[in-house]
Every structure is written in structure tokens, then in C-alpha cells.
Protein backbone atom coordinates (compact mmCIF):
# COMPACT_ATOMS: atom_id res chain seq x y z
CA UNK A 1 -36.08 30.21 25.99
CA UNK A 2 -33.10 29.59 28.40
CA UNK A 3 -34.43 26.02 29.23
CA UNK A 4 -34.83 25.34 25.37
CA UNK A 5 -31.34 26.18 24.83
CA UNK A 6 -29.84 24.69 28.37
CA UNK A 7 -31.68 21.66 27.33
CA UNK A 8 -30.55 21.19 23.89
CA UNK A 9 -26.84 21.96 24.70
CA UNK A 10 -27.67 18.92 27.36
CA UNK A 11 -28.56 16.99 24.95
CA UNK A 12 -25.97 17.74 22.03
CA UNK A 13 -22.66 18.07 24.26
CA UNK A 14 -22.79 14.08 25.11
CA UNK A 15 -23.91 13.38 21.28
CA UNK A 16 -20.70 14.71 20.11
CA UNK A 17 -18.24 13.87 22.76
CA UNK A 18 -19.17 10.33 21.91
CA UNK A 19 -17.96 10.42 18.62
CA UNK A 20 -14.62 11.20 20.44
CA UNK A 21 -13.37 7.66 21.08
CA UNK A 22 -14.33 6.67 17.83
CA UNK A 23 -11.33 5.82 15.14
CA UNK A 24 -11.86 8.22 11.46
CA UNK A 25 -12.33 5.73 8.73
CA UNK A 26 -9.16 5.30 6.42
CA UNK A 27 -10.37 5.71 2.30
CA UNK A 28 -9.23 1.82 0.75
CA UNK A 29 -6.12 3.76 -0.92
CA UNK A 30 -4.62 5.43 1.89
CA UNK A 31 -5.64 2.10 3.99
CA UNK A 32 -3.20 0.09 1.49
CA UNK A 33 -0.30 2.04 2.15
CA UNK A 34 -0.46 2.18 5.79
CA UNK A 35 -0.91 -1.73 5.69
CA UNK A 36 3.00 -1.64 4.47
CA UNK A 37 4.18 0.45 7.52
CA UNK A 38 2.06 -2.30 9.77
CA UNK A 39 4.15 -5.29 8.25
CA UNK A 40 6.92 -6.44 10.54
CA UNK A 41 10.37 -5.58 8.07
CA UNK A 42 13.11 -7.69 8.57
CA UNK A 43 16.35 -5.64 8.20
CA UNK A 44 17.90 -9.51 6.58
CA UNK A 45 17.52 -9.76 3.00
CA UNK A 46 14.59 -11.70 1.56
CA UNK A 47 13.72 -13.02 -2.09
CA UNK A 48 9.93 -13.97 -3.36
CA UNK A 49 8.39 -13.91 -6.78
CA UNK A 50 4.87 -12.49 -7.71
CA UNK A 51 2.68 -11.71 -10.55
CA UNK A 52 0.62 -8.25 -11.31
CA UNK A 53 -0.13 -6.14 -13.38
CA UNK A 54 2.32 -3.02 -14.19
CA UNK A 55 0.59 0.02 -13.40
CA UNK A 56 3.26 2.64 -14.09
CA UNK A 57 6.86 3.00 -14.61
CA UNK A 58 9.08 5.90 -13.95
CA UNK A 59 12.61 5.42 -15.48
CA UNK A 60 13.92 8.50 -14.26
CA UNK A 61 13.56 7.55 -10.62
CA UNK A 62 13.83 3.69 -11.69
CA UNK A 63 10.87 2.76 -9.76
CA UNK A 64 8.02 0.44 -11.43
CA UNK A 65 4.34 0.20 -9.85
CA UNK A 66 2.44 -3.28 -9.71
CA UNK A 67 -0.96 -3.75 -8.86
CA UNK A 68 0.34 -7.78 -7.70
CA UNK A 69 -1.43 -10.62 -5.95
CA UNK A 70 -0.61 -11.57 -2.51
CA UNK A 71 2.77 -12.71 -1.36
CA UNK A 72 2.54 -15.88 0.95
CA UNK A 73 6.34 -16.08 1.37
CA UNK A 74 6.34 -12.26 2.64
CA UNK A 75 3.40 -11.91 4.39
CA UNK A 76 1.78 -9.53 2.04
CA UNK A 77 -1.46 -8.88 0.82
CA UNK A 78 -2.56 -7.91 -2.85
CA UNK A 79 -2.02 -4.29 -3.04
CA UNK A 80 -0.78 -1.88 -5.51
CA UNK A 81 3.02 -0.36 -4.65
CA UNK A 82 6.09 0.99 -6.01
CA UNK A 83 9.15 -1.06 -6.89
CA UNK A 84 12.66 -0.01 -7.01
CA UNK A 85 14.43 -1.51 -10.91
CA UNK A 86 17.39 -1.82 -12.69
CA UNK A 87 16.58 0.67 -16.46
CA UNK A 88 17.16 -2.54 -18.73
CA UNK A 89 13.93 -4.29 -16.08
CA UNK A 90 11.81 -1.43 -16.94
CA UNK A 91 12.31 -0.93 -20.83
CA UNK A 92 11.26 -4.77 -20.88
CA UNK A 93 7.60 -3.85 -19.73
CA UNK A 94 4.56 -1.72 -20.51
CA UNK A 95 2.53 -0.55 -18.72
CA UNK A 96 -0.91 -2.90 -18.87
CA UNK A 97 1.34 -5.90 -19.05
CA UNK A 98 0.13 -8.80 -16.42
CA UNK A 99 4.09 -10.05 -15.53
CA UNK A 100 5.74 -12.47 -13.02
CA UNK A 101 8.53 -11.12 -11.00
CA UNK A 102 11.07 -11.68 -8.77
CA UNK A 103 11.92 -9.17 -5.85
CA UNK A 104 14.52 -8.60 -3.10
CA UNK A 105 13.25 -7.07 0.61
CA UNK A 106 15.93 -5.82 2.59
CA UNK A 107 13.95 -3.65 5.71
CA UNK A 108 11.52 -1.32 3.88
CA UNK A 109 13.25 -1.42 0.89
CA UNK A 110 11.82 -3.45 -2.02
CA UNK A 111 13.31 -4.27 -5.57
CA UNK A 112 11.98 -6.33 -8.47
CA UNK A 113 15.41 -8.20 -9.79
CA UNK A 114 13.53 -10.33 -12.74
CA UNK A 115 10.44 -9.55 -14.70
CA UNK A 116 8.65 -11.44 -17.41
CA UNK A 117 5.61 -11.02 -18.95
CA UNK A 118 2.91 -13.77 -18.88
């Protein structure tokens, strides 16, 4: 019985350490936001326009979410994120709408300055 066990622990102790080195997979959402924090951020102000769809808007903290294509003139990839807006921006939307927008990047910091519906 104690060479059963002796050789099972042999077995299972380098089964598991191997899984050791081995980087946890990220779930798609939580891999979308950390793609942000990987983008190099200027700390100089830059302006781009977009298009996406408006996926929720939150006038009491004056952000706007938009699922929006990729941004060649930023670097960015499609992904859904959160906006910083003026109030008269976000009464002009709904959410659903498919818009084109303009937006400001200063660091991490991101505001839509112009949006239009298409």
C-alpha cells in the first residue's frame, strides 16, 4: 500500500507543478479592459473620431459607453468602454443608437466632444 501511494504522489506532484508556469486564461471581457492599460498613453492631448454603437449612458456621472470600431489614428482596437461627456452630448443619444463621434485622449483619460447619430 505504501508503494501505491509513494508512487502515485510520484506521479501527481510533477503533473501539477507543471501547470505552475502556465499563464490563467483571461475571460474576452476582462481581456478587453486590460488591453487599455497595455496601450502606450501619451500624457499630450490627442483628437480621433469613431463610430459605435451606444451601449449605456449614465448622466449622473456624465460618462457614455460605446461598443466602437477600431481606432487607426489611436492605436485601438474595437472594444466596448466608457466615455467621459458633456450632459447636452448625452441627452442627444439613446442608447441602441449606431453614432459617429469625436473624442479627446489626454493620458488615460478619454472624452467624446461631438456625437451624431448615423
Amino acid at each position: 500500500m505504501k508503494k501505491l501511494i509513494m508512487t502515485a504522489s510520484l506521479i501527481a506532484l510533477p503533473l501539477g507543478l507543471s501547470a505552475c508556469d502556465k499563464p490563467a486564461e483571461t475571460p474576452k471581457a476582462e481581456a478587453q479592459a486590460d488591453a487599455m492599460g497595455e496601450m502606450a498613453m501619451s500624457t499630450e492631448a490627442k483628437m480621433a473620431k469613431g463610430s459605435g454603437t451606444v451601449t449605456a449612458i449614465d448622466t449622473a456621472t456624465g460618462k457614455i459607453t460605446l461598443d466602437h470600431g477600431p481606432i487607426a489614428s489611436l492605436e485601438w482596437p474595437a472594444m466596448k468602454m466608457g466615455f467621459g461627456a458633456k450632459p447636452e452630448l448625452l441627452a442627444s443619444v439613446a442608447v441602441g443608437d449606431k453614432v459617429d463621434f469625436d473624442v479627446t485622449v489626454t493620458g488615460s483619460a478619454s472624452e467624446v466632444t461631438a456625437i451624431r447619430k448615423q
